[in-house]
PDB file of N, CA and C in Angstrom:
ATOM      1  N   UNK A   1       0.834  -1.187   0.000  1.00  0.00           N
ATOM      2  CA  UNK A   1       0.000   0.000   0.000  1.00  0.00           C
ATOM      3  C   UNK A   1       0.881   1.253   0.000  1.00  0.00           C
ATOM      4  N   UNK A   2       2.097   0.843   1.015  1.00  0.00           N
ATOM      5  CA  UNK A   2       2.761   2.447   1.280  1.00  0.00           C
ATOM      6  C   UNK A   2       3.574   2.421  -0.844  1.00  0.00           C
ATOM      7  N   UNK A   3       3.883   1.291  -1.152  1.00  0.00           N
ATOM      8  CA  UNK A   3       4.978   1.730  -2.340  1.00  0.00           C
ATOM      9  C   UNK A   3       3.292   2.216  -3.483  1.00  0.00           C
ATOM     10  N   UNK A   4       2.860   1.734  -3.542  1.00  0.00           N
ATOM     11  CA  UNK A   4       1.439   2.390  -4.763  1.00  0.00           C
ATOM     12  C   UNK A   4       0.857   3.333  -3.983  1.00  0.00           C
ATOM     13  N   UNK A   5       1.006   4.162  -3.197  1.00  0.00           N
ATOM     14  CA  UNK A   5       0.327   5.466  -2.907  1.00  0.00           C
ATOM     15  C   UNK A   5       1.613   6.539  -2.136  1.00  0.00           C
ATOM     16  N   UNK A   6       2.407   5.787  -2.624  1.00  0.00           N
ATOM     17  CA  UNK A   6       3.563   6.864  -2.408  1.00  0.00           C
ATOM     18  C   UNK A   6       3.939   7.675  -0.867  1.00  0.00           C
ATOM     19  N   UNK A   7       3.332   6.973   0.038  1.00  0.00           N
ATOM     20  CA  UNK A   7       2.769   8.016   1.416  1.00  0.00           C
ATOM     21  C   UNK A   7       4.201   7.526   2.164  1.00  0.00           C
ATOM     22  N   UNK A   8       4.631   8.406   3.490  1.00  0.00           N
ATOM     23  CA  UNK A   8       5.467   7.859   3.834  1.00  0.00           C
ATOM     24  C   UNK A   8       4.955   6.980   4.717  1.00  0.00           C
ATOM     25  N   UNK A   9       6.075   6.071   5.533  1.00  0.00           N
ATOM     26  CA  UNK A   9       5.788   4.994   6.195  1.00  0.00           C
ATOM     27  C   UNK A   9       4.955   4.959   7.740  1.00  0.00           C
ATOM     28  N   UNK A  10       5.832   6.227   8.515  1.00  0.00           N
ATOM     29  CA  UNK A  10       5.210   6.420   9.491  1.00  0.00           C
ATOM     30  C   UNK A  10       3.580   7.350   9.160  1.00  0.00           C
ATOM     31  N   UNK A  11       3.326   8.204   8.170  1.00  0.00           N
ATOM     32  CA  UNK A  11       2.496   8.909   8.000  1.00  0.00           C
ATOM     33  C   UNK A  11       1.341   7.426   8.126  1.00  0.00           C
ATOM     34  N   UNK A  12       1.614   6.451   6.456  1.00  0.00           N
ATOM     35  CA  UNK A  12       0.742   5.161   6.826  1.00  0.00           C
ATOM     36  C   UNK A  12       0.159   4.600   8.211  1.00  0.00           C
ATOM     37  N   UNK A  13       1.404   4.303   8.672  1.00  0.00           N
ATOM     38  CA  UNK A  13       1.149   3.558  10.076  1.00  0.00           C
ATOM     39  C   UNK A  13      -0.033   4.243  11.062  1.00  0.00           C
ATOM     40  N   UNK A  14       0.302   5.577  10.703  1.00  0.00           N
ATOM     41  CA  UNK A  14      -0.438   6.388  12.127  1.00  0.00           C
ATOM     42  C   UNK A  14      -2.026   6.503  11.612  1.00  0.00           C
ATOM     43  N   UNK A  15      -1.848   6.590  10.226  1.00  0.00           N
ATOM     44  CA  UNK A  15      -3.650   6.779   9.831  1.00  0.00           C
ATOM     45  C   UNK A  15      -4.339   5.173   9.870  1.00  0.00           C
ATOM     46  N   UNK A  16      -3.341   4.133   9.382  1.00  0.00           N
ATOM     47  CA  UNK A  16      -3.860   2.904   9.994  1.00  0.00           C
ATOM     48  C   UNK A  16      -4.317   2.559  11.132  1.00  0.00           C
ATOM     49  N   UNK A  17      -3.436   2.705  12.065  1.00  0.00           N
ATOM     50  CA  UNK A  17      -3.896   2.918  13.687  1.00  0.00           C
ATOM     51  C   UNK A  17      -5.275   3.703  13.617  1.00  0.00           C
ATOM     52  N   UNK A  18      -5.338   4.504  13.407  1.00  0.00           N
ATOM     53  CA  UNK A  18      -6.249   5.075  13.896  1.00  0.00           C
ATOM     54  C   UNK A  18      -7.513   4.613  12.958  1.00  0.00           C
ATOM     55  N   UNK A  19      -7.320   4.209  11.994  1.00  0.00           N
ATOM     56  CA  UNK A  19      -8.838   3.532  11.674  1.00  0.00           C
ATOM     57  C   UNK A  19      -9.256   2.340  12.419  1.00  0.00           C
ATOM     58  N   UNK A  20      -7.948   1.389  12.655  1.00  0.00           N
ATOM     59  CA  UNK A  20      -7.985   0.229  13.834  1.00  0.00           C
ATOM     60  C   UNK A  20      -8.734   0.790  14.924  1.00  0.00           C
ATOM     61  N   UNK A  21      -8.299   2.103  15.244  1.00  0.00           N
ATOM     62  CA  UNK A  21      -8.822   2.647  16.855  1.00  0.00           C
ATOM     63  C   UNK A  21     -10.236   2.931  16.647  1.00  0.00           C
ATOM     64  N   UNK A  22     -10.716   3.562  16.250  1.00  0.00           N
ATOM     65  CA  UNK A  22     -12.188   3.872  15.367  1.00  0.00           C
ATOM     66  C   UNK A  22     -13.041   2.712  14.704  1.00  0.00           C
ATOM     67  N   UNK A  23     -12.461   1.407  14.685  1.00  0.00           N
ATOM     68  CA  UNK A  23     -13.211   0.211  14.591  1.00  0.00           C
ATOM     69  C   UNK A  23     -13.788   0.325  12.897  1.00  0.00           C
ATOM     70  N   UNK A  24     -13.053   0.737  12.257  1.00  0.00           N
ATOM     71  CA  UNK A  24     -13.252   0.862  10.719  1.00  0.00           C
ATOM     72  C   UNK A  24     -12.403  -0.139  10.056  1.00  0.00           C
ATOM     73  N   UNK A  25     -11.265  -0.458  10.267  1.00  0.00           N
ATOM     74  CA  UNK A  25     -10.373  -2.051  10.257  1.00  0.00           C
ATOM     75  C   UNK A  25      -9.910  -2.327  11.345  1.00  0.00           C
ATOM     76  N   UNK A  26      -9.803  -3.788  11.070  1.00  0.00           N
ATOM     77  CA  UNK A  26      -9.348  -4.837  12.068  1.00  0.00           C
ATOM     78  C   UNK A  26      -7.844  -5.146  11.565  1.00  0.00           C
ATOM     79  N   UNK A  27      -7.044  -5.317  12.572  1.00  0.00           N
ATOM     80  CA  UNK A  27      -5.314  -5.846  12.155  1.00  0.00           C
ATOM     81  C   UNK A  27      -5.861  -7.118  12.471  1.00  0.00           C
ATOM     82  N   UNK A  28      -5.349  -7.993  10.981  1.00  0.00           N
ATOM     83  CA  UNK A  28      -5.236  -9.489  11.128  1.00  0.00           C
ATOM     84  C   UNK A  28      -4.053 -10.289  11.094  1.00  0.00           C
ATOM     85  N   UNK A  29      -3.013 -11.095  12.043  1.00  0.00           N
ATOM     86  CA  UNK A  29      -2.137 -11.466  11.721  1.00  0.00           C
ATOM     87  C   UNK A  29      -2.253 -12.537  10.613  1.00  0.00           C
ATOM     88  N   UNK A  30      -1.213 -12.877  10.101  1.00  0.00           N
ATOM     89  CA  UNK A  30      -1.066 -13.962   8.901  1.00  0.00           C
ATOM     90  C   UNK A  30       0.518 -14.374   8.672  1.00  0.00           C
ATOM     91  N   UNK A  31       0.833 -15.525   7.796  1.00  0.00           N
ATOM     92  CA  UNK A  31       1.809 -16.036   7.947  1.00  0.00           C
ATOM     93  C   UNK A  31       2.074 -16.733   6.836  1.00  0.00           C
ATOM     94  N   UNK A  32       3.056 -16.388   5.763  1.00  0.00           N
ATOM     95  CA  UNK A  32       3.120 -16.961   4.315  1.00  0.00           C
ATOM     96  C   UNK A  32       4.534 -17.878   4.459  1.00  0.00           C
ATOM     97  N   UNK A  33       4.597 -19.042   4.286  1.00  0.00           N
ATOM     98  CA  UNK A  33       5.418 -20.389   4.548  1.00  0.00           C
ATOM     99  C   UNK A  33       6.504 -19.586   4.277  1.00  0.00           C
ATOM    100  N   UNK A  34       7.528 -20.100   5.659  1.00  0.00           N
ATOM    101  CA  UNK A  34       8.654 -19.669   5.555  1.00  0.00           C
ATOM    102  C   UNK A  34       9.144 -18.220   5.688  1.00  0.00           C
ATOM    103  N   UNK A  35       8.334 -17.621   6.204  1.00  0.00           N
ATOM    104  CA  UNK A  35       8.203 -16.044   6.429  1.00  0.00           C
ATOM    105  C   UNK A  35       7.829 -15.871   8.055  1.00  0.00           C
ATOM    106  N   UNK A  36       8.097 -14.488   8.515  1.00  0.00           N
ATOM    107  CA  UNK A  36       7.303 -13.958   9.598  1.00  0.00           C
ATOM    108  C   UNK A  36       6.190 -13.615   9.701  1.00  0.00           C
ATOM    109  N   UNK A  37       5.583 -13.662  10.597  1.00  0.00           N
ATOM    110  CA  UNK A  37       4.144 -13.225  11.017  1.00  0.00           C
ATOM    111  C   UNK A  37       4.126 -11.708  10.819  1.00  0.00           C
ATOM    112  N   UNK A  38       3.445 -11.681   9.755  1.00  0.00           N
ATOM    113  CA  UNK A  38       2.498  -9.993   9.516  1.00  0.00           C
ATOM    114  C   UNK A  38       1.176  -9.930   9.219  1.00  0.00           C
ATOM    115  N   UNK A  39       0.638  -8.612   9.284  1.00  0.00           N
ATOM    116  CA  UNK A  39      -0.377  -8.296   9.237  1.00  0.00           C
ATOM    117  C   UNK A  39      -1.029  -7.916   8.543  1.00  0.00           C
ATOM    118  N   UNK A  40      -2.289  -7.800   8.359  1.00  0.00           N
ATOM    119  CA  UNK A  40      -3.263  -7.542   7.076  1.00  0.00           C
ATOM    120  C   UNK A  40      -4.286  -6.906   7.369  1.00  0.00           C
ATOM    121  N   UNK A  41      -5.070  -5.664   6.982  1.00  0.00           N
ATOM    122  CA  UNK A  41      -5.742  -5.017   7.246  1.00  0.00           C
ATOM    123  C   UNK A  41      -7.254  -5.166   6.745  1.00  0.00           C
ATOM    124  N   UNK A  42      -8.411  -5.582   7.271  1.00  0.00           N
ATOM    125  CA  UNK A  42      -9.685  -6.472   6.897  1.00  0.00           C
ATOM    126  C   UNK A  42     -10.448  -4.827   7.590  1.00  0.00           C
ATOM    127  N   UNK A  43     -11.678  -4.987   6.697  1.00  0.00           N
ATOM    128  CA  UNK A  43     -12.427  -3.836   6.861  1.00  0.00           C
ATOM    129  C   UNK A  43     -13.438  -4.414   7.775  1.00  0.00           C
ATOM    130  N   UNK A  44     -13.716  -3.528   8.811  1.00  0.00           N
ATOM    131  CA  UNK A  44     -14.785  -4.392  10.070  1.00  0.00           C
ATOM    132  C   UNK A  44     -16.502  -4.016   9.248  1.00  0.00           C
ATOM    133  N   UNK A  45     -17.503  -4.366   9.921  1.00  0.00           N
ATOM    134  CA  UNK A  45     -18.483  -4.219   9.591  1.00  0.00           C
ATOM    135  C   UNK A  45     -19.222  -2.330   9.558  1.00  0.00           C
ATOM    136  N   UNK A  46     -18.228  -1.784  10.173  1.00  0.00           N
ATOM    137  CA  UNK A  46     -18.167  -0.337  10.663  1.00  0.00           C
ATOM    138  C   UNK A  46     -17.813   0.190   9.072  1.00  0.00           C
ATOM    139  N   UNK A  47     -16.297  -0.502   8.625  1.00  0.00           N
ATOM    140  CA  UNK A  47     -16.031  -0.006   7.398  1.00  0.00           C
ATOM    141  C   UNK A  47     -16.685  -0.793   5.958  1.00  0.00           C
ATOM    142  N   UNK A  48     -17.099  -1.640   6.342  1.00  0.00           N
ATOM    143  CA  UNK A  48     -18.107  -1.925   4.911  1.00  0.00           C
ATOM    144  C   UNK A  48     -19.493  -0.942   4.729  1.00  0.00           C
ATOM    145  N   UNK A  49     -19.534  -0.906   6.135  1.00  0.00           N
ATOM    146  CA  UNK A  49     -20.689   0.354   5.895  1.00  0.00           C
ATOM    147  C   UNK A  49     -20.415   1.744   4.855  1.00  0.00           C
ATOM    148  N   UNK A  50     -19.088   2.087   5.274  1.00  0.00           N
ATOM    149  CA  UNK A  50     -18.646   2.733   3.980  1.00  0.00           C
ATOM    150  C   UNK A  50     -18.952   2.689   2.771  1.00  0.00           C
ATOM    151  N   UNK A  51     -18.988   1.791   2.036  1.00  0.00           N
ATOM    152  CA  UNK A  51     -18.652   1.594   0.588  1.00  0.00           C
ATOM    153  C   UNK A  51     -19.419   2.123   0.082  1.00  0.00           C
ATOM    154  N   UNK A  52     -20.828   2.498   0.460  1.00  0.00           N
ATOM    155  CA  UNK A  52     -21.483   3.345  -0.211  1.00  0.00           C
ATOM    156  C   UNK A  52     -20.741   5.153  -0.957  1.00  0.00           C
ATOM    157  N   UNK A  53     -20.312   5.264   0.262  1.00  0.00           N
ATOM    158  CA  UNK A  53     -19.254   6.427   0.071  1.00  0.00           C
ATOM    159  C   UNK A  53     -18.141   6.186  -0.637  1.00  0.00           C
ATOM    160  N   UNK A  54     -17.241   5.200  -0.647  1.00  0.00           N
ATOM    161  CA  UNK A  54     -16.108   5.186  -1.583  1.00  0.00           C
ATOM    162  C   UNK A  54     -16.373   4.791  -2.655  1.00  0.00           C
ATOM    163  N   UNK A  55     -17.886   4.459  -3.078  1.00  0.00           N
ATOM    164  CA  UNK A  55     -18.314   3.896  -4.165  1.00  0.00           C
ATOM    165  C   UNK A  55     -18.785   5.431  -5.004  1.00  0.00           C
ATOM    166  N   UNK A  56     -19.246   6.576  -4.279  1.00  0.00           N
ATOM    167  CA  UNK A  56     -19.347   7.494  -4.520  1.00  0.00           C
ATOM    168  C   UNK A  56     -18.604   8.435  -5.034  1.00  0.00           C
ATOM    169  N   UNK A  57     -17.493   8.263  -3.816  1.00  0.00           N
ATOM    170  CA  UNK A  57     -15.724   8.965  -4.529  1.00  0.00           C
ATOM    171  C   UNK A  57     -15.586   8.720  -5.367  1.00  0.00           C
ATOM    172  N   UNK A  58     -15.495   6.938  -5.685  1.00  0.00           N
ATOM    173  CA  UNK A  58     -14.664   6.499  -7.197  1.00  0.00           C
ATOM    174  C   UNK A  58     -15.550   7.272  -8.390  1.00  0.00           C
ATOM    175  N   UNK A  59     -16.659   7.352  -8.556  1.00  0.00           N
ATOM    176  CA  UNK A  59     -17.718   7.917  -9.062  1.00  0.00           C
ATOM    177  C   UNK A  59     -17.272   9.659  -9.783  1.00  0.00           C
ATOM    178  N   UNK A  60     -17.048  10.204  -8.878  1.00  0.00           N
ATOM    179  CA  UNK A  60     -16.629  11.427  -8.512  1.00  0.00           C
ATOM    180  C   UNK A  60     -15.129  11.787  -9.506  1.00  0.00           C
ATOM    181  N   UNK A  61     -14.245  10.620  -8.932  1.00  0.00           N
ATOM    182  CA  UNK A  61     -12.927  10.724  -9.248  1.00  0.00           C
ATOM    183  C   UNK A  61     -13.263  10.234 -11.098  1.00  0.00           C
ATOM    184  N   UNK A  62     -13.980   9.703 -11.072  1.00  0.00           N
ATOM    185  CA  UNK A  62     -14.101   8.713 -12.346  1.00  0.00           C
ATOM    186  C   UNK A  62     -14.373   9.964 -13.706  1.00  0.00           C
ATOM    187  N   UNK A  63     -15.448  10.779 -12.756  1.00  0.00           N
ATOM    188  CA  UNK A  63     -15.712  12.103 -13.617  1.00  0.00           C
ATOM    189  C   UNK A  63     -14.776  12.968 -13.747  1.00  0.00           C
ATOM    190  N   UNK A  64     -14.154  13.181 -13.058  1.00  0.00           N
ATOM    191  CA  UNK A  64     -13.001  14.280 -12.679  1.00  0.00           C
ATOM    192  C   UNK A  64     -11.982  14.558 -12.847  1.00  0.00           C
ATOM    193  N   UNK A  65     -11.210  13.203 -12.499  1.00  0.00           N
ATOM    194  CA  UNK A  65      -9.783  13.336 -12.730  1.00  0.00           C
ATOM    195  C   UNK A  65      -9.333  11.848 -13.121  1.00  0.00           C
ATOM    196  N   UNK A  66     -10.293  10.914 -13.846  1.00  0.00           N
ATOM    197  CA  UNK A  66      -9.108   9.973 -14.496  1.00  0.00           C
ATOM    198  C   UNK A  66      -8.668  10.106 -15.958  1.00  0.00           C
ATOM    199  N   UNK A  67      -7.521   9.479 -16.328  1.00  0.00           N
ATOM    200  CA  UNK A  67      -7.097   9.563 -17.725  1.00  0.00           C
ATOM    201  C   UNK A  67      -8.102   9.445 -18.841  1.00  0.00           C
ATOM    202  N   UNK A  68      -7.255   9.946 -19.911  1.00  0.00           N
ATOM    203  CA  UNK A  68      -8.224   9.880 -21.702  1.00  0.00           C
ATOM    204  C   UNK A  68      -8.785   8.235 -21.329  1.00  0.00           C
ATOM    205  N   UNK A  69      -7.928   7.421 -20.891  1.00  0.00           N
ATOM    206  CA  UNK A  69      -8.161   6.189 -21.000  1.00  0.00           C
ATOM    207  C   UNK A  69      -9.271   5.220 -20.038  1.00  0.00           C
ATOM    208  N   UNK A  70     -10.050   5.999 -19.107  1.00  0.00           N
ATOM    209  CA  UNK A  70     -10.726   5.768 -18.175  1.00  0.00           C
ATOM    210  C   UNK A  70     -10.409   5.577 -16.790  1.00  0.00           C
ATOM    211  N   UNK A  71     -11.098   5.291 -15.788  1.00  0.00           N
ATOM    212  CA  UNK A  71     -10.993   4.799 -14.392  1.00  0.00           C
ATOM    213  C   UNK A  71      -9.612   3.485 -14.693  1.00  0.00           C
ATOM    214  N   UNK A  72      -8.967   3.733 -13.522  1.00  0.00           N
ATOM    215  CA  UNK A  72      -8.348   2.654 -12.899  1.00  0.00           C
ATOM    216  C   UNK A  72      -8.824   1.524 -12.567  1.00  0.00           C
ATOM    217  N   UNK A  73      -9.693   1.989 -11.584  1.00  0.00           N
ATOM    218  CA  UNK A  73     -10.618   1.011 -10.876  1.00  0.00           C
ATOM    219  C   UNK A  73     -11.921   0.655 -11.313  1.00  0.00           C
ATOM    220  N   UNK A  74     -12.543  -0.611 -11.630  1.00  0.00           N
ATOM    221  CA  UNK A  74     -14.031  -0.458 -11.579  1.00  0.00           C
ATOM    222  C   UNK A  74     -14.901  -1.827 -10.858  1.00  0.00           C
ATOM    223  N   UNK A  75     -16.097  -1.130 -10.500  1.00  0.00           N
ATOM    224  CA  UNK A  75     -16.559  -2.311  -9.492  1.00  0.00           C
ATOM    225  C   UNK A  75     -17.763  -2.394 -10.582  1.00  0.00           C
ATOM    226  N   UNK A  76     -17.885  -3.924 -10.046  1.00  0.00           N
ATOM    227  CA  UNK A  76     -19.222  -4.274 -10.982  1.00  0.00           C
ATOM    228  C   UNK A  76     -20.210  -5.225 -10.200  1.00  0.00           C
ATOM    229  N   UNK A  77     -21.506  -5.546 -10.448  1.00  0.00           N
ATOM    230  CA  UNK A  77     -21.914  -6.232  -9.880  1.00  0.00           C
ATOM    231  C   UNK A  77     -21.772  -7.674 -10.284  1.00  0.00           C
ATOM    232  N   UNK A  78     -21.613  -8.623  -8.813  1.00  0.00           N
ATOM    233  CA  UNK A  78     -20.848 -10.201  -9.339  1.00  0.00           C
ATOM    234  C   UNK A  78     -22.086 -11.056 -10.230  1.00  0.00           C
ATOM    235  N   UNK A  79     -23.222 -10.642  -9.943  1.00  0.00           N
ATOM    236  CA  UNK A  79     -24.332 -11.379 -10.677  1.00  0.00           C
ATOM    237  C   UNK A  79     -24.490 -11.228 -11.660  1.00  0.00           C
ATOM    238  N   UNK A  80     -24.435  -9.813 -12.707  1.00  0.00           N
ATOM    239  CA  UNK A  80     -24.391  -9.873 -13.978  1.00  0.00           C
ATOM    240  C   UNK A  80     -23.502  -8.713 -14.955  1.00  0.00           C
ATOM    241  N   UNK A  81     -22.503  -8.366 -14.102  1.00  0.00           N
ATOM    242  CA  UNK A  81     -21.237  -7.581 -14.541  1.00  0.00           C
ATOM    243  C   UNK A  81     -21.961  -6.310 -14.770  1.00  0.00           C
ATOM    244  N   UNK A  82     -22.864  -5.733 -14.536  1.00  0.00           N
ATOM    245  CA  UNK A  82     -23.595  -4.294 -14.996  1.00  0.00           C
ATOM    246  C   UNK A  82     -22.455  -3.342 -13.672  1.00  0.00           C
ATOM    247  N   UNK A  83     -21.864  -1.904 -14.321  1.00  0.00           N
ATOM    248  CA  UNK A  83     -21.258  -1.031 -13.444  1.00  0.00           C
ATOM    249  C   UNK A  83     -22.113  -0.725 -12.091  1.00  0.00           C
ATOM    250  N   UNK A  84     -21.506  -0.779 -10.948  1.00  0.00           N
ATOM    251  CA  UNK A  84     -22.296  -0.134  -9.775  1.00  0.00           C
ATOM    252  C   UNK A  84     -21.794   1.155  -9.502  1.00  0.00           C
ATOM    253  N   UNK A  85     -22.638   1.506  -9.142  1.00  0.00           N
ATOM    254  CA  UNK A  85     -22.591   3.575  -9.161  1.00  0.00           C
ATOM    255  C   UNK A  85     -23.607   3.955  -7.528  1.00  0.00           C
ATOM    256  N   UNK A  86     -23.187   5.046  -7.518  1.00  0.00           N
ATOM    257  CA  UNK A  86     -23.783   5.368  -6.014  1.00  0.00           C
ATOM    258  C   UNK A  86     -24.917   6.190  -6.905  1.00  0.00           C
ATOM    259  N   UNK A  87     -26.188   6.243  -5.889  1.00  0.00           N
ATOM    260  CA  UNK A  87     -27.286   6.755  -6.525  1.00  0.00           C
ATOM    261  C   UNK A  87     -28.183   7.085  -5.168  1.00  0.00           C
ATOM    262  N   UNK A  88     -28.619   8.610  -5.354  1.00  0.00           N
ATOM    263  CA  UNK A  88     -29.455   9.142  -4.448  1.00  0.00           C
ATOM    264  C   UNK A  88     -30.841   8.738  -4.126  1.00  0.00           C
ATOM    265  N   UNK A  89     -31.954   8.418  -3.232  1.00  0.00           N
ATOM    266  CA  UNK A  89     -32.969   8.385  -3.225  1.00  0.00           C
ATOM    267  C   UNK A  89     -33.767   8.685  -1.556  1.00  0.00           C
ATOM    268  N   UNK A  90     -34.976   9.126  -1.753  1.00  0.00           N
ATOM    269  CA  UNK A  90     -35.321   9.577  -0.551  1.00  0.00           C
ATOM    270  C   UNK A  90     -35.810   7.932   0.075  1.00  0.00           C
ATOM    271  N   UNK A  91     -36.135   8.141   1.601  1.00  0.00           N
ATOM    272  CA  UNK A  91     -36.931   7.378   2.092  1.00  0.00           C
ATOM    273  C   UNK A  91     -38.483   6.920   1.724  1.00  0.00           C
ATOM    274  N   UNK A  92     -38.511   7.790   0.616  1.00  0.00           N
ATOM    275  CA  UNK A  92     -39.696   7.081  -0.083  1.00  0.00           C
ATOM    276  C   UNK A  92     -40.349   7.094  -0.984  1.00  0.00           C
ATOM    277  N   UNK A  93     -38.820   6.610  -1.699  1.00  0.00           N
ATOM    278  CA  UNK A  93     -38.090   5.933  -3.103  1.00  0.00           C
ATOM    279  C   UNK A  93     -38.098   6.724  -3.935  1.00  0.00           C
ATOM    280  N   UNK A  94     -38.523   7.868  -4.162  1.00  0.00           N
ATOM    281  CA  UNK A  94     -37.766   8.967  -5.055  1.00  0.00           C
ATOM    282  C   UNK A  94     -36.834   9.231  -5.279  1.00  0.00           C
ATOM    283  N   UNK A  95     -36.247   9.425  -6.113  1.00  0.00           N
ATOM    284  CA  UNK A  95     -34.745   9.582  -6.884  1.00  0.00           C
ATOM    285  C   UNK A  95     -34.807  10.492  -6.877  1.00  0.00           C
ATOM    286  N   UNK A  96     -33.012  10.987  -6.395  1.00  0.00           N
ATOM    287  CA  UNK A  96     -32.595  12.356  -5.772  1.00  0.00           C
ATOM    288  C   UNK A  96     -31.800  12.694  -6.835  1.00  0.00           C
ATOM    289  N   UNK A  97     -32.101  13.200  -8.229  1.00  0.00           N
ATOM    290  CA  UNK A  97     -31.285  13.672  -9.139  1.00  0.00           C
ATOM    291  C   UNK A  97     -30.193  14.787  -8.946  1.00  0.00           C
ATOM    292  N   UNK A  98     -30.866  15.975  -8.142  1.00  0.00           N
ATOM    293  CA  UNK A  98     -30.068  17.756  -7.998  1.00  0.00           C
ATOM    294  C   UNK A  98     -30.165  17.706  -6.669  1.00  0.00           C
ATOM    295  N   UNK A  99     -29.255  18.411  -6.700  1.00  0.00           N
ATOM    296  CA  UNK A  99     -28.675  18.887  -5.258  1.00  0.00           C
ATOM    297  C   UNK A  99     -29.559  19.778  -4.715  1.00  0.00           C
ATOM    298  N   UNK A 100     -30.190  20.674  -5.482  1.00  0.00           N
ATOM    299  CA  UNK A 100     -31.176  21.849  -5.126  1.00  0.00           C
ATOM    300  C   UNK A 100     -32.344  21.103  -4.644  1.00  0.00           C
ATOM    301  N   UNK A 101     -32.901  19.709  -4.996  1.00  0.00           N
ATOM    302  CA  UNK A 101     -34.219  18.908  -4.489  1.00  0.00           C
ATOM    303  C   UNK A 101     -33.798  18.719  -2.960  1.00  0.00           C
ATOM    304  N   UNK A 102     -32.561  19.098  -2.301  1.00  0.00           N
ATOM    305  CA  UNK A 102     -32.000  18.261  -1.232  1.00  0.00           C
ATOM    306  C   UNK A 102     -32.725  20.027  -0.146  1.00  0.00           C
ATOM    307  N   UNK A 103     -32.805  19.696   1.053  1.00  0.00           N
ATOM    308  CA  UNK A 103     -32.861  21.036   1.779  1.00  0.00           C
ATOM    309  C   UNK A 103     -32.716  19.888   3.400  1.00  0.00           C
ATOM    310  N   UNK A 104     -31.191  20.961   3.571  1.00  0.00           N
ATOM    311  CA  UNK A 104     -30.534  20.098   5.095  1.00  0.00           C
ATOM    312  C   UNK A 104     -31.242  20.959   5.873  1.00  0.00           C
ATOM    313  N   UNK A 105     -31.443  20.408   7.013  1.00  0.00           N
ATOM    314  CA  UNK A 105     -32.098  21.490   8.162  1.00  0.00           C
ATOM    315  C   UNK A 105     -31.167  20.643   9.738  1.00  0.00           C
ATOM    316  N   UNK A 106     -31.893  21.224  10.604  1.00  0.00           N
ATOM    317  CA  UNK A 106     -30.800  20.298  11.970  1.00  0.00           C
ATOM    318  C   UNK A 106     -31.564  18.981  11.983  1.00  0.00           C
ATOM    319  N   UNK A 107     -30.969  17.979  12.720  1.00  0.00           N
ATOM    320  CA  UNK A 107     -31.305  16.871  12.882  1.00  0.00           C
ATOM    321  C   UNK A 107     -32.071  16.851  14.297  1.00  0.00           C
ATOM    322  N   UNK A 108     -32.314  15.591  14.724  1.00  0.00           N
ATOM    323  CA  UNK A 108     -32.928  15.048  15.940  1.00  0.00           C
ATOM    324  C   UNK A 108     -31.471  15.586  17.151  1.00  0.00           C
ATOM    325  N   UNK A 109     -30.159  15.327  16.721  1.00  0.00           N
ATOM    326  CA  UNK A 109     -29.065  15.267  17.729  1.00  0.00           C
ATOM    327  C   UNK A 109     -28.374  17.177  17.764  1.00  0.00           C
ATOM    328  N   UNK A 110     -29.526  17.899  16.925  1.00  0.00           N
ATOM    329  CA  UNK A 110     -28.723  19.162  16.694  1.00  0.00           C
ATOM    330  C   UNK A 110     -29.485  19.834  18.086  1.00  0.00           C
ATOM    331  N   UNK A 111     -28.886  20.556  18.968  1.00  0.00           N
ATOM    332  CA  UNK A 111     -28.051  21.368  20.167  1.00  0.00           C
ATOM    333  C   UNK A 111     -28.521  22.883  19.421  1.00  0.00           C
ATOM    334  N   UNK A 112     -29.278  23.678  20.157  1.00  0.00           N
ATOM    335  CA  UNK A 112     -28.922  24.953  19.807  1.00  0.00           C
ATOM    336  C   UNK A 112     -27.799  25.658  20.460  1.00  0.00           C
ATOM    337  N   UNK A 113     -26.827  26.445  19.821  1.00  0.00           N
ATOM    338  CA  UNK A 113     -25.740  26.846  19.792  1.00  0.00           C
ATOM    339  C   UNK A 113     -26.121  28.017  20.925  1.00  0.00           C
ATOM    340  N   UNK A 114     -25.162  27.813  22.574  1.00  0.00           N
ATOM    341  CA  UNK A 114     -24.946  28.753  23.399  1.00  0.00           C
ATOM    342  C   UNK A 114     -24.260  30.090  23.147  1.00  0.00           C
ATOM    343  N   UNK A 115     -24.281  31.276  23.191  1.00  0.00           N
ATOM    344  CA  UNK A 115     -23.216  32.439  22.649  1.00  0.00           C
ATOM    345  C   UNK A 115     -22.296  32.693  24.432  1.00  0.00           C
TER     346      UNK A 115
END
């Protein structure tokens, strides 16, 4: 991971940790014949919850900034190879095309602000 994303080593380590700490991956030891025991980084059920979002990024990035030649990456679905894409919809099932259909307001956990 650190030689294909170019990051330095300790920079890696410390943002790893801390997704470990935050329960977004799990450190798994492992052991390839004739080698030492290292580790492998497995996404917990915290970070699969994600993928909706990095499925979104790639999305994003896909529009944005990959080569003449397309995405790097692409995910597909295993049942009948059709592209998967992140896609908006309300709680009741309307499709969220524009950003302008969206209107944030506070939530249930929003605090009015003391001065």
């Amino acid at each position: 991971m650190r030689v294909r994303t170019g990051i330095p080593r300790q920079v890696l380590t410390n943002r790893l940790a801390a997704l470990v700490e935050q329960g977004v991956l799990s450190r798994e030891p492992y052991r390839e014949p004739g080698s030492r025991v290292r580790h492998e980084y497995r996404l917990t059920e915290k970070g699969l919850d994600l993928w909706p979002v990095l499925v979104a990024v790639l999305g994003w990035g896909d529009r944005y900034l990959a080569d003449a030649e397309g995405s790097p990456v692409s995910v597909t679905h295993r049942d009948c190879g059709a592209e998967v894409r992140a896609e908006l919809r309300c709680a009741d099932g309307h499709d969220v095309t524009r950003m302008r259909d969206v209107v944030p307001g506070p939530g249930p956990g929003a605090r009015r602000r003391v001065s």
